[in-house]
Protein backbone atom coordinates (compact mmCIF):
# COMPACT_ATOMS: atom_id res chain seq x y z
CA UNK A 1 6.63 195.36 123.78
CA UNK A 2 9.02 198.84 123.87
CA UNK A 3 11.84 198.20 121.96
CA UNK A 4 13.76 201.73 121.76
CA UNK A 5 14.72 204.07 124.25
CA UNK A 6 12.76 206.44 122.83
CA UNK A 7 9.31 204.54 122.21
CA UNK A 8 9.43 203.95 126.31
CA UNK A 9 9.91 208.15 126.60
CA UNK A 10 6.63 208.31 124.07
CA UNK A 11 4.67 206.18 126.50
CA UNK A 12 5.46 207.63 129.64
CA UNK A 13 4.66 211.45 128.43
CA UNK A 14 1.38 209.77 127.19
CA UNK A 15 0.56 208.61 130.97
CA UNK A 16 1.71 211.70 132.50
CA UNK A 17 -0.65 213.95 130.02
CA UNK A 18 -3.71 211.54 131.19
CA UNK A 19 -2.94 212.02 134.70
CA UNK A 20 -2.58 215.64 134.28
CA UNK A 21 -5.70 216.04 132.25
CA UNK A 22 -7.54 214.03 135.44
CA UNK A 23 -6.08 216.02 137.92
CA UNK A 24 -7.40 219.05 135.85
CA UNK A 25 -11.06 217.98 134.99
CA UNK A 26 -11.48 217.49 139.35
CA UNK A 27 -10.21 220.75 139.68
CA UNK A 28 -12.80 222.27 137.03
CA UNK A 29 -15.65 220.12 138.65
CA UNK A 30 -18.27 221.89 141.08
CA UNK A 31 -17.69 220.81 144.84
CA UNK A 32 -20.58 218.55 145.92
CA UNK A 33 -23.02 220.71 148.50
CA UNK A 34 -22.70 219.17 151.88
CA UNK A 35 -25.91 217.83 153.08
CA UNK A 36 -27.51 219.21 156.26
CA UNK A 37 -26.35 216.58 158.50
CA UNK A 38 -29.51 216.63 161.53
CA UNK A 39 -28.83 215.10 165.05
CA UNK A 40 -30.38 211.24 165.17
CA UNK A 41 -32.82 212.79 168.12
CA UNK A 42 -33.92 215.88 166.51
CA UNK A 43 -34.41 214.20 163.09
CA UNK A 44 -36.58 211.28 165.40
CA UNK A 45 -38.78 214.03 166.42
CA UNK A 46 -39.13 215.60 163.05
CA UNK A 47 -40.32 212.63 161.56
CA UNK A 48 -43.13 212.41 164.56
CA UNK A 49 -44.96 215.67 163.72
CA UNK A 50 -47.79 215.57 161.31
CA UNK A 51 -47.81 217.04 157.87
CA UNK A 52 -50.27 217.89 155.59
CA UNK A 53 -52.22 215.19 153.89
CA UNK A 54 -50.11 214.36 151.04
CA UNK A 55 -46.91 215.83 152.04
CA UNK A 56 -43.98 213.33 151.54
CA UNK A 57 -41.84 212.32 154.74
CA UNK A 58 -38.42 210.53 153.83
CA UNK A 59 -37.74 207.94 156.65
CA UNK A 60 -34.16 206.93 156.21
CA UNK A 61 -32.72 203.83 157.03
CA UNK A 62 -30.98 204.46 159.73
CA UNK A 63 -33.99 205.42 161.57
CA UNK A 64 -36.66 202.76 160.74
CA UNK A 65 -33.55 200.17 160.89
CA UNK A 66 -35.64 197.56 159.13
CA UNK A 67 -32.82 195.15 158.24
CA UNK A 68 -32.44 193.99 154.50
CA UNK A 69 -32.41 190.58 155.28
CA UNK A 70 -35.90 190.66 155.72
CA UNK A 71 -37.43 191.79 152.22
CA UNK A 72 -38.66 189.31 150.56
CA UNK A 73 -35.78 188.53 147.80
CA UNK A 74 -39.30 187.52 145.01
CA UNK A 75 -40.96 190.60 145.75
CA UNK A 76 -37.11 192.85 145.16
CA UNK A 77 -37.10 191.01 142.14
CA UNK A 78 -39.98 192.26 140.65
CA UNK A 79 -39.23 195.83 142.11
CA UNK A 80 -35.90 196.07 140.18
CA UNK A 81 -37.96 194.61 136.95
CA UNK A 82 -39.96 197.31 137.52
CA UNK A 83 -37.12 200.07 137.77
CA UNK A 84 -35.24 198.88 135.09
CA UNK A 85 -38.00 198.97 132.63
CA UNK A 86 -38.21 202.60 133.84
CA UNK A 87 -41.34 202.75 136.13
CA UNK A 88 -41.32 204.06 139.95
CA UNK A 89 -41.85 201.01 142.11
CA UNK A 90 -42.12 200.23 145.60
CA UNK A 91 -42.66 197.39 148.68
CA UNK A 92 -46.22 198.99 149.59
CA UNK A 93 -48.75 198.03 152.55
CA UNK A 94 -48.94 195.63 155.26
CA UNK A 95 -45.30 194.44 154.21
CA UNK A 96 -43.61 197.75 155.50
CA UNK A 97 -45.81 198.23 158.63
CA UNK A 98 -44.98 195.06 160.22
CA UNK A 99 -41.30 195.37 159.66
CA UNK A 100 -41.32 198.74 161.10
CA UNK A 101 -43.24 196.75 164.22
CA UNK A 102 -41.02 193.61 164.46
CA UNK A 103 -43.60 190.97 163.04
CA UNK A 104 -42.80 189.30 159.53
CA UNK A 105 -45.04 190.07 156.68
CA UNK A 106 -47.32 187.28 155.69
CA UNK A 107 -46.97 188.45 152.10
CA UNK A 108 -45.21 191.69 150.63
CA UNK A 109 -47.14 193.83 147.81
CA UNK A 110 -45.71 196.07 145.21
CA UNK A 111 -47.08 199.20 144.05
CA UNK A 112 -45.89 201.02 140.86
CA UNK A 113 -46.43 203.12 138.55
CA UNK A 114 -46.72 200.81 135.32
CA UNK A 115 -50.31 200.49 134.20
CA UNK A 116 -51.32 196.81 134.29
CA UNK A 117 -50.86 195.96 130.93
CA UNK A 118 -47.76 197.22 130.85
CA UNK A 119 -46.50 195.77 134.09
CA UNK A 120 -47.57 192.00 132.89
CA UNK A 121 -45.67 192.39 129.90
CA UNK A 122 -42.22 192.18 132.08
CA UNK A 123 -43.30 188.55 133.62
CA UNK A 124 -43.89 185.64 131.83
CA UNK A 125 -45.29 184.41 134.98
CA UNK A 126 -47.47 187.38 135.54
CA UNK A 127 -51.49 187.36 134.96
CA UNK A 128 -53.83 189.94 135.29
CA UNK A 129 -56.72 189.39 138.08
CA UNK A 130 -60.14 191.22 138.67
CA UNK A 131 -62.15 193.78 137.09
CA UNK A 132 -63.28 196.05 139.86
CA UNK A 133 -59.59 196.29 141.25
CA UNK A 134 -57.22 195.41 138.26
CA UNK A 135 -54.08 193.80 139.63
CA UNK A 136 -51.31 191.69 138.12
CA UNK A 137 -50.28 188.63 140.33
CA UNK A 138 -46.55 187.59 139.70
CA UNK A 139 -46.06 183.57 140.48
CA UNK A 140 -43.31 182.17 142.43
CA UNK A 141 -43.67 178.93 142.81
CA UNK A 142 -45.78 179.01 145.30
CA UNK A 143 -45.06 182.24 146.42
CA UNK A 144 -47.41 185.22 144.73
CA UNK A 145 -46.45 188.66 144.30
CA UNK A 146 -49.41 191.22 144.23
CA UNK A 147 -48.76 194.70 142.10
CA UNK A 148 -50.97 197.57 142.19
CA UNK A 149 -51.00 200.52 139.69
CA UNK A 150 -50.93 203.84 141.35
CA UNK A 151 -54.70 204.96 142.15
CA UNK A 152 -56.01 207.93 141.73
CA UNK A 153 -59.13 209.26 143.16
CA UNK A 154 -62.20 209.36 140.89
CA UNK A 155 -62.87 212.74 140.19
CA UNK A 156 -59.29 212.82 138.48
CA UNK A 157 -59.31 214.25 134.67
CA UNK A 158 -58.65 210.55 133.60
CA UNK A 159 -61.99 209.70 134.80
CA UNK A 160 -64.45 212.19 133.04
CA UNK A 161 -66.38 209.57 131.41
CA UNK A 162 -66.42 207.15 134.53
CA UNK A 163 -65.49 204.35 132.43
CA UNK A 164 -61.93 203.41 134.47
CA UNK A 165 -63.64 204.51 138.14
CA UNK A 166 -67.55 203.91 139.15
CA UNK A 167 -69.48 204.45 142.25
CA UNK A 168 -73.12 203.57 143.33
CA UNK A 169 -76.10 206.07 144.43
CA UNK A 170 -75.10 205.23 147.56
CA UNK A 171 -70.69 206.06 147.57
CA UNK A 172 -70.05 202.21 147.27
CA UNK A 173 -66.84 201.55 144.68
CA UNK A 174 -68.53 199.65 141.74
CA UNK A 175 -64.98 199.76 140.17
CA UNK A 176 -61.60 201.35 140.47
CA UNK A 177 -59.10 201.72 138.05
CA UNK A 178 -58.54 205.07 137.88
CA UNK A 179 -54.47 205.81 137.70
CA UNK A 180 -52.44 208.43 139.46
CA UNK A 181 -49.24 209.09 141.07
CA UNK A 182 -47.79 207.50 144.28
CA UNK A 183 -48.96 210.60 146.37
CA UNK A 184 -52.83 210.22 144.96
CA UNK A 185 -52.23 206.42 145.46
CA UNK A 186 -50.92 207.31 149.12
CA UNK A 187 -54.54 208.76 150.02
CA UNK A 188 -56.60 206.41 148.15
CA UNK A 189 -55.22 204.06 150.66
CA UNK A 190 -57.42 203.20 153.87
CA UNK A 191 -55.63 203.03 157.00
CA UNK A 192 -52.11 206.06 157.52
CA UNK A 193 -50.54 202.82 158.49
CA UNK A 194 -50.95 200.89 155.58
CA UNK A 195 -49.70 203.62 153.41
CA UNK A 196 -45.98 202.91 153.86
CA UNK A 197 -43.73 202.61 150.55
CA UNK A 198 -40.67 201.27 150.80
CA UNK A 199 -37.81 202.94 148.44
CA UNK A 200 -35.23 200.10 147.10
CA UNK A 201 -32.73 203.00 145.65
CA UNK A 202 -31.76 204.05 149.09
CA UNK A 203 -33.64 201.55 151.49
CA UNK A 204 -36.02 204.50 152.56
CA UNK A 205 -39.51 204.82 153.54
CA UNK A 206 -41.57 207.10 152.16
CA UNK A 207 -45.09 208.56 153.90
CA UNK A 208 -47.50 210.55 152.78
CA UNK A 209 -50.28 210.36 155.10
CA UNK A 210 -49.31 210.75 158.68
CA UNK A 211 -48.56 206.91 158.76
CA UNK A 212 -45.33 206.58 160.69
CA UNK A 213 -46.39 208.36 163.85
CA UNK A 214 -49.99 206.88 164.02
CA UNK A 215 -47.54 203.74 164.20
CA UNK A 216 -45.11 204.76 166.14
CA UNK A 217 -48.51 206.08 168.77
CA UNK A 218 -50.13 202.66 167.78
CA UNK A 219 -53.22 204.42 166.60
CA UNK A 220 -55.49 203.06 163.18
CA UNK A 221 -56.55 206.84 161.66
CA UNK A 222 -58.70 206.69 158.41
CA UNK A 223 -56.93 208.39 155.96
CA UNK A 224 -59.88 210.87 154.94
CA UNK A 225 -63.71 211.46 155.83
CA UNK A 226 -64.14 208.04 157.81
CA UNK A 227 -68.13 208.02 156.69
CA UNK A 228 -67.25 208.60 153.11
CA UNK A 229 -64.12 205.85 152.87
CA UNK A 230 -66.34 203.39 154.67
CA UNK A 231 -69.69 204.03 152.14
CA UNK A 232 -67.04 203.42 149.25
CA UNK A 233 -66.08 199.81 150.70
CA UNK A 234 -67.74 198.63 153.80
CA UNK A 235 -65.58 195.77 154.44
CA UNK A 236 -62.99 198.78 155.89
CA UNK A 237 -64.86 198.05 159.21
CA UNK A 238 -63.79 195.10 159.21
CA UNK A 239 -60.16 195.61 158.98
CA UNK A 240 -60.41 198.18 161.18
CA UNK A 241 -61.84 195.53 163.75
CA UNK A 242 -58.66 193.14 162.74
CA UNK A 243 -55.80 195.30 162.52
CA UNK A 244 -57.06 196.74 166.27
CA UNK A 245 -57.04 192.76 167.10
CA UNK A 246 -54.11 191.55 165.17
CA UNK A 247 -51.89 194.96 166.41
CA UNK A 248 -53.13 195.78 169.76
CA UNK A 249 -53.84 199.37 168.22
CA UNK A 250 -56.35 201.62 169.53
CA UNK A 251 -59.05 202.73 166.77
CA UNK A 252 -58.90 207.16 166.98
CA UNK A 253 -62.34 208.31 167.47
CA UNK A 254 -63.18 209.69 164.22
CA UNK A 255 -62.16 206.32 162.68
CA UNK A 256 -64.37 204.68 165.33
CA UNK A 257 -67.48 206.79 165.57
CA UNK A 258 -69.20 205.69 162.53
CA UNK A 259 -69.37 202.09 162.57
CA UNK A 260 -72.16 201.89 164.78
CA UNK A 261 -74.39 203.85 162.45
CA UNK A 262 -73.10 201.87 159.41
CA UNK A 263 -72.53 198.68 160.03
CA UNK A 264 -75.59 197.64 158.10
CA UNK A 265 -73.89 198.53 155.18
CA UNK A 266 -71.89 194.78 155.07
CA UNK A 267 -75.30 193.50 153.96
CA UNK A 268 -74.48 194.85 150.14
CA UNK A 269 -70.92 193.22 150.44
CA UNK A 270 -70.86 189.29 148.02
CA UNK A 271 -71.07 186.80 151.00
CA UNK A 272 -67.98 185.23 149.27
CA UNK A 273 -65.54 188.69 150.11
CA UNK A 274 -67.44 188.38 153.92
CA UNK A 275 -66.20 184.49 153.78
CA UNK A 276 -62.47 185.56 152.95
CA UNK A 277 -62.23 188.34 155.88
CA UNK A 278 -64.32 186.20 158.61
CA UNK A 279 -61.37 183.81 158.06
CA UNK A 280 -58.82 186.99 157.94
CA UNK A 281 -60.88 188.16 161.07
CA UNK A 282 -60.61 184.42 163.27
CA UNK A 283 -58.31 182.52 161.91
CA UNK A 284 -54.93 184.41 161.62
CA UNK A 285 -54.19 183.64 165.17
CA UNK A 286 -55.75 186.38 166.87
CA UNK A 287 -59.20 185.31 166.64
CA UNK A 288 -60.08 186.12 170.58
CA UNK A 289 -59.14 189.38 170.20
CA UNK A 290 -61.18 189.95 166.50
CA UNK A 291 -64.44 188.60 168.41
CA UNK A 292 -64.30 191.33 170.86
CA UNK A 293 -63.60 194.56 168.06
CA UNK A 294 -66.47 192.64 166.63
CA UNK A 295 -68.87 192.92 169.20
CA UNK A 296 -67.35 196.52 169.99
CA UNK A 297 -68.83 197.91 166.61
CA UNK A 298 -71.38 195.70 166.13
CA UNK A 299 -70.61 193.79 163.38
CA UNK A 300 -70.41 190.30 164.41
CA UNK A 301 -74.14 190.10 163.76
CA UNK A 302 -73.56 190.63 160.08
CA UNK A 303 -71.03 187.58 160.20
CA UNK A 304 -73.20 184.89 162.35
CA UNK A 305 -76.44 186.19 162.08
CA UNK A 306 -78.23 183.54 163.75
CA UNK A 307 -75.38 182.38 166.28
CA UNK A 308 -75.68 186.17 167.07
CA UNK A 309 -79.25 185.69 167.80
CA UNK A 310 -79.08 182.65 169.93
CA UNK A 311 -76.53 185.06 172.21
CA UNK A 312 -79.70 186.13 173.57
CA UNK A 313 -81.38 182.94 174.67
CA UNK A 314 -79.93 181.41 178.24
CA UNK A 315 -80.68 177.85 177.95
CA UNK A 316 -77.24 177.58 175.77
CA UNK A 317 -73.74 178.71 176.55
CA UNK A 318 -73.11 180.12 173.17
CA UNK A 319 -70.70 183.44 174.36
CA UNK A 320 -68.55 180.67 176.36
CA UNK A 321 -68.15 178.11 173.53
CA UNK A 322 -67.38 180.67 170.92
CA UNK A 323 -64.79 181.48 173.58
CA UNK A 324 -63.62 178.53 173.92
CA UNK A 325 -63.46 178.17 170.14
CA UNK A 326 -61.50 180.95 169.38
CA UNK A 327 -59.19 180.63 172.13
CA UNK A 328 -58.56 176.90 170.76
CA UNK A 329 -57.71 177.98 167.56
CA UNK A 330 -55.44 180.93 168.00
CA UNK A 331 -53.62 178.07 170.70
CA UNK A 332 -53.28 176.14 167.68
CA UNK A 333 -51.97 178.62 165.27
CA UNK A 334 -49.06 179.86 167.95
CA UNK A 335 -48.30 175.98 168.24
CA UNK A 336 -47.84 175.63 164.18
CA UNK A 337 -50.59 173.21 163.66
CA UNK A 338 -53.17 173.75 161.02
CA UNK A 339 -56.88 174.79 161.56
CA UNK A 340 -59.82 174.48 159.13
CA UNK A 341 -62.72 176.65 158.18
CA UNK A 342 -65.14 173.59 158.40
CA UNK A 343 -64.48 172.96 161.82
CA UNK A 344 -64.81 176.87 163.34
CA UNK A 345 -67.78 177.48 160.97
CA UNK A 346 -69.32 173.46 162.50
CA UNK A 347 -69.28 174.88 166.52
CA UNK A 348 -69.37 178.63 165.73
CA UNK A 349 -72.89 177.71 164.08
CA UNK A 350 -74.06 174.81 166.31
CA UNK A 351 -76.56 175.76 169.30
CA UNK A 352 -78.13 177.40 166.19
CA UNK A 353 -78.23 174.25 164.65
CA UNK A 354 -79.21 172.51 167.81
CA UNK A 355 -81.79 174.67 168.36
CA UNK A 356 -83.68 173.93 165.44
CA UNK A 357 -82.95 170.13 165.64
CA UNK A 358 -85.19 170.11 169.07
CA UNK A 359 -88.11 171.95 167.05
CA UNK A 360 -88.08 169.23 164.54
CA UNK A 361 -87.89 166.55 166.50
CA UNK A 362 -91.80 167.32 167.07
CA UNK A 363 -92.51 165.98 163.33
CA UNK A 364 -89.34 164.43 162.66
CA UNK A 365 -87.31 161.07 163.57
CA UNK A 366 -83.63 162.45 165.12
CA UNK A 367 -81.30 162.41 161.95
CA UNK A 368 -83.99 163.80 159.05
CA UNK A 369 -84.02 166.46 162.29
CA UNK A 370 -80.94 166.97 161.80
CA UNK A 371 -80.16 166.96 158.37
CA UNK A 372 -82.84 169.41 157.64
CA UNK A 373 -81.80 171.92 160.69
CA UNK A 374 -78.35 171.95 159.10
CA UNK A 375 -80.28 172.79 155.62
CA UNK A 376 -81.78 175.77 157.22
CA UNK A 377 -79.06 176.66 159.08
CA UNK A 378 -76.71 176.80 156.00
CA UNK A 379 -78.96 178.34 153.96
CA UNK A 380 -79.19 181.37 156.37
CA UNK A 381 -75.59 181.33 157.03
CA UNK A 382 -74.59 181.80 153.01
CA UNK A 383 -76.54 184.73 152.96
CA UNK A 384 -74.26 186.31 154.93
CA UNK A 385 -70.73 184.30 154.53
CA UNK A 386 -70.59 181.77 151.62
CA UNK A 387 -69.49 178.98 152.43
CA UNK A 388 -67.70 176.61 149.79
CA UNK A 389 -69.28 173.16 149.83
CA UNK A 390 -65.73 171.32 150.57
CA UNK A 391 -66.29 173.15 154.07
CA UNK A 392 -70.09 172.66 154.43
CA UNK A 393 -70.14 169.16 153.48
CA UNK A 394 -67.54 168.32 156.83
CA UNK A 395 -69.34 170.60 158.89
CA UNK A 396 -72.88 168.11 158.18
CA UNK A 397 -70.32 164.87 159.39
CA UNK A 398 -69.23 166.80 161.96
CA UNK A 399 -72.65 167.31 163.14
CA UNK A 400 -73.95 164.48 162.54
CA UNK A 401 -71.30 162.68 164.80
CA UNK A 402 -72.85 164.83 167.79
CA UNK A 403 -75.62 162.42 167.71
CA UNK A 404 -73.67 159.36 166.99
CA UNK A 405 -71.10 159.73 169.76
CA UNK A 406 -73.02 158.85 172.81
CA UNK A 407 -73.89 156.01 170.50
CA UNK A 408 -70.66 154.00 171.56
CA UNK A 409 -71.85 150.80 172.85
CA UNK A 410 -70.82 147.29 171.42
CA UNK A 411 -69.02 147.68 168.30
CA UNK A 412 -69.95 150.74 167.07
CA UNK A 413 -66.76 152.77 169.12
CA UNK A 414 -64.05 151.28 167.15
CA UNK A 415 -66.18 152.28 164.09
CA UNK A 416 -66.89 156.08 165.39
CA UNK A 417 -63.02 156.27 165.73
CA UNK A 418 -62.33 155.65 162.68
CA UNK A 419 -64.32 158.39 160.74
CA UNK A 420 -62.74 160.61 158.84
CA UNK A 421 -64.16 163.73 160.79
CA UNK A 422 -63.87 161.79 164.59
CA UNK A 423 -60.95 164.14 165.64
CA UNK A 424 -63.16 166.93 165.11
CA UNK A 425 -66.16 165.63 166.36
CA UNK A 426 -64.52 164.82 169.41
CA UNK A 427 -63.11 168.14 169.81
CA UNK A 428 -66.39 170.06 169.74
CA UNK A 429 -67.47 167.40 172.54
CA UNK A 430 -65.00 168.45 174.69
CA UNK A 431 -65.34 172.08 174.04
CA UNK A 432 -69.10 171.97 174.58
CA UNK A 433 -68.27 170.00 178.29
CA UNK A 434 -65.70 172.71 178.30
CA UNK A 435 -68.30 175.45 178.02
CA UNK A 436 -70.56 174.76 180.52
CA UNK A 437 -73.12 172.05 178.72
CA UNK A 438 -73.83 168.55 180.68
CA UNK A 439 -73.09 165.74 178.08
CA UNK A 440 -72.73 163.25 180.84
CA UNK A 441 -68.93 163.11 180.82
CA UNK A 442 -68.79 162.16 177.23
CA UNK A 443 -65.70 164.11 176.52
CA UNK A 444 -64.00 162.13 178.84
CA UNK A 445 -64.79 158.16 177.64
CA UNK A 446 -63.75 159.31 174.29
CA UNK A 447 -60.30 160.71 175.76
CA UNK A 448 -60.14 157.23 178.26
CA UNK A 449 -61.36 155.69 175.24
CA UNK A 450 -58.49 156.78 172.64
CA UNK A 451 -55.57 156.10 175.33
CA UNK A 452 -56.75 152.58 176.11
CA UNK A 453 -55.65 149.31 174.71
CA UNK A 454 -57.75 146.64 172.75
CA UNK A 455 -58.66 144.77 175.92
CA UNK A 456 -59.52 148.05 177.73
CA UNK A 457 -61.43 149.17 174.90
CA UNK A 458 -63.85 146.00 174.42
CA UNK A 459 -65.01 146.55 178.33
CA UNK A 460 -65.50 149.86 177.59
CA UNK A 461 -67.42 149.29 174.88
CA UNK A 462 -70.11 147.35 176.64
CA UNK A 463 -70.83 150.08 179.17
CA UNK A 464 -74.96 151.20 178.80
CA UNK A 465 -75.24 153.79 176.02
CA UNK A 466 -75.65 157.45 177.12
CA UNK A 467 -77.78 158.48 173.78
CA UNK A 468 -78.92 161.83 174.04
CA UNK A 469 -82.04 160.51 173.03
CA UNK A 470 -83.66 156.99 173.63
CA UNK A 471 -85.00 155.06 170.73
CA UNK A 472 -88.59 154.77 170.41
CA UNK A 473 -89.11 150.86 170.32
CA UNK A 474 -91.03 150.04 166.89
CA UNK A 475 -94.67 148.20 167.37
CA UNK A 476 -94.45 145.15 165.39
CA UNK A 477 -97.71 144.73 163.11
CA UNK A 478 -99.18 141.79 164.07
CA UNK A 479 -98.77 139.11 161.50
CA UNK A 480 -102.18 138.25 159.42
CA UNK A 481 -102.38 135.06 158.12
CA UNK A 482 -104.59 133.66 155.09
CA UNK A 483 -106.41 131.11 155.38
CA UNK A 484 -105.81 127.93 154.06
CA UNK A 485 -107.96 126.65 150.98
C-alpha cells in the first residue's frame, strides 16, 4: 500500500520507464518478412505438378481441408509424446489418404524418427513387435497405435554389415530395419499414395513422392522400379489389387505391367501373411470388386488354388457362387453386421470339396467321404492360406450340414435348427440354389420351415426326405443257430 505522496511518484516513473523500454525494444526489433501470399488457384495447380522423387511438397491446410475433428485424438497423443521428447513425428499412411478422399481411416499409423527402443521408452503401454519389420504398438484400450521408425533404404552407410537390413538371392526383404530420415522413409514406401505425412505443428501435409496428384488423378504409381519393389515383398501385388478395389483407382501401367510375369512369386510368401491379406482382400467390404483385380493379374490362383482349378470344369457353377458369395458379404458389411472367415473360406472352397466327395464315394460310405475330402481339401488350401483351426473346424460342420439338410424328415428338423453352425449352413444352401445348382428347392423348406409355427412345422416334417443320396438298405446276416445238445 502507497502511503506518501512521493512513494506513488516513485511507482509511476517506474511504469512509465517499462513502457518506454517496450516501446523501444519493438522499435529495435527486425520487421517480420512478409510471406509470398499465392492465389488459392494458382497454389492448387502448383501442388498438381510432379517433382522430383524426394522433393518435399507442403500441402497446407487450407487446401487439403481435412478437418481436425477427424484425427484420431490416441494417435495425436502419441504424436505430441513424440515431439515433446524431441523426435520428428507424424500421422503417416493409409490414415492421411483417406481423409484427403472423404472415407474414415480404419486405423491411423505414426511414423517418427525415434528408433524403437527409444520410442517404447515414452509408453508404458507400448511393446515392441516383429523382427523383420521392428515396430512399437502403443495400446489403447482397445484401440492400437502402430509407430514406424524412419526407413532407410539398404545400401545406406548404416547398413555396411547387413546386420539391420537383409535381402535374398532373389531381391526378397529377409529383414528391414535399416533407419533414415522422413524423405528416405518417404521412398521406401510402396504406393505415392500411401506416402502422405501429416504435420501436427501446422496441420500440413507433407509429400515427397508425387502422392497428392496420383490422388487427386486417382492413379496407384509404384514409388520406384515396380519389378524391383515387388521382388523385395510380393504381397505389394496384392495391395495393389485392393487399393484398385477398395478406391476405385486405376493401376498406371508401369505399376501394372509386371504382375503377370511375377505373380508366382506369392508362392515364397508364409501362408499365414497370404491368410491376413485374403481377408484384407474380401472381407473389408469390397470383396466383389478385389475378385475381379484378382483375376485381372492373375493372382487369385495363388489364393484358392484348387477353387481356381475347378473354374475350369462346367458341371459346377463355381464363378457364379463365388459371386454370389462376395456380393453377400460386402451386402453385409455396408448393413453393419458381422461376417466370418469360416464361412467365406466353407463356400469359397466347396465344389472343390464336393468334387472330391463324389470320387470317394466309389470306396467310401457318404460322411468318411466327406470327412476325408475336407482333409485333402484343407491340406491343399494351407499351403497356400493358413487357416487357423477355430475357422477350419466350423467350416467341417458347415459342410457336413450340406449332407444332413435334405435329411429333415421326422424329428430330425427341429434338431438341424438348432446347430450351432445351421444359420450358415442354410445360407450356403440358398446361395448354391442362388447360383444356378438344382437342390430340389431345399433353400426354400428351410426358409418356409424357419417362419412356420410348431403345428406347421410337425407336417412339414413328415414330408418324404429329399437326401441327396439314398441309403443303401443293410442285408441282414441270416441268423445261425446251434444246435441243441
Amino acid at each position: 500500500m502507497l502511503n506518501t505522496g512521493l512513494d506513488y511518484i516513485i511507482f509511476l516513473a517506474i511504469i512509465l520507464c517499462v513502457v518506454i523500454s517496450g516501446v523501444l525494444l519493438v522499435k529495435r526489433m527486425p520487421k517480420p518478412i512478409p510471406k509470398e501470399v499465392i492465389p488459392e488457384p494458382e497454389l492448387k495447380e502448383q501442388l498438381m505438378q510432379d517433382l522430383h522423387l524426394g522433393e518435399k511438397r507442403v500441402i497446407p491446410e487450407n487446401i487439403h481441408q481435412i478437418p481436425r475433428h477427424l484425427l484420431d485424438d490416441n494417435a495425436m497423443k502419441v504424436v505430441y509424446r513424440l515431439h515433446d521428447a524431441g523426435h520428428e513425428s507424424y500421422l503417416v499412411g493409409g490414415c492421411i489418404r483417406d481423409l484427403l478422399l472423404g472415407k474414415r481411416p480404419k486405423d491411423f499409423d505414426v511414423a517418427t524418427s525415434a528408433h524403437p527402443e527409444e520410442a517404447v521408452e515414452l509408453f508404458h503401454r507400448g511393446r515392441l513387435i516383429g523382427r523383420r519389420f521392428k515396430l512399437l504398438h502403443v495400446r489403447f484400450g482397445r484401440e492400437i497405435i502402430e509407430v514406424a521408425t524412419f526407413r532407410a533404404a539398404h545400401d545406406s552407410d548404416d547398413n555396411e554389415t547387413g546386420e539391420h537390413g537383409r535381402q535374398s538371392d532373389t531381391g526378397l526383404i529377409l529383414r528391414d530395419n535399416v533407419y533414415g530420415s522422413i524423405e528416405e522413409d518417404a521412398l521406401r514406401r510402396d504406393f505415392t499414395i500411401n506416402a502422405l505425412y501429416y504435420c501436427v505443428r501446422d496441420y500440413s501435409i507433407h509429400d515427397f513422392a508425387n502422392g497428392y496428384p496420383d490422388l487427386q488423378n486417382r492413379i496407384i504409381r509404384m514409388i520406384g522400379d515396380p519389378e524391383q519393389r515387388y521382388r523385395e515383398d510380393p504381397v505389394r501385388m496384392l495391395r495393389a489389387a485392393r487399393f484398385a478395389a477398395k478406391l476405385g483407382f486405376e493401376v498406371e501401367d508401369t505399376t501394372a505391367e509386371p504382375i503377370h510375369r511375377l505373380n508366382s512369386l506369392l508362392g515364397r510368401i508364409a501362408p499365414a501373411r497370404l491368410f491376413d491379406e485374403t481377408l484384407k482382400l474380401l472381407q473389408t467390404g469390397h470383396g466383389s470388386a478385389s475378385y475381379r483385380q484378382l483375376q485381372r493379374f492373375g493372382l487369385f490362383k495363388y489364393l484358392f488354388p484348387s477353387t481356381q482349378a475347378i473354374l475350369e470344369n462346367p458341371d459346377y457353377p463355381t464363378a457364379e457362387l463365388i459371386t454370389q458369395i462376395l456380393r453377400n458379404t460386402d451386402r453385409r458389411l455396408d448393413q453393419g453386421k458381422s461376417v466370418t472367415p469360416a464361412f467365406m473360406f466353407a463356400a469359397l472352397l466347396w465344389y472343390p470339396l464336393q468334387e472330391r466327395y463324389l470320387e470317394l464315394l466309389d470306396d467310401l460310405p457318404p460322411l468318411p467321404a466327406l470327412h476325408e475330402a475336407a482333409n485333402q481339401i484343407l491340406a491343399m488350401q494351407v499351403k497356400a492360406t493358413a487357416i487357423p483351426r477355430r475357422f477350419s473346424t466350423p467350416m467341417r460342420e458347415i459342410w457336413e450340414l450340406q449332407l444332413r439338410l435334405p435329411r429333415y424328415h421326422g424329428k430330425k428338423a427341429e434338431t438341424l435348427i438348432m446347430h450351432p453352425r445351421f444359420r450358415a449352413a442354410y445360407d450356403l444352401i440358398v446361395l448354391r440354389e442362388s447360383a444356378g445348382e438344382d437342390l430340389q428347392g431345399l433353400g426354400k423348406w428351410w426358409t418356409d420351415y424357419q417362419s412356420a409355427n410348431t403345428e406347421q412345422r410337425r407336417l412339414m416334417s413328415i414330408a418324404k426326405s429329399t437326401d441327396e443320396r439314398p441309403r443303401k438298405k443293410r442285408r441282414r446276416k441270416p441268423i445261425t443257430r446251434k444246435p441243441s445238445v
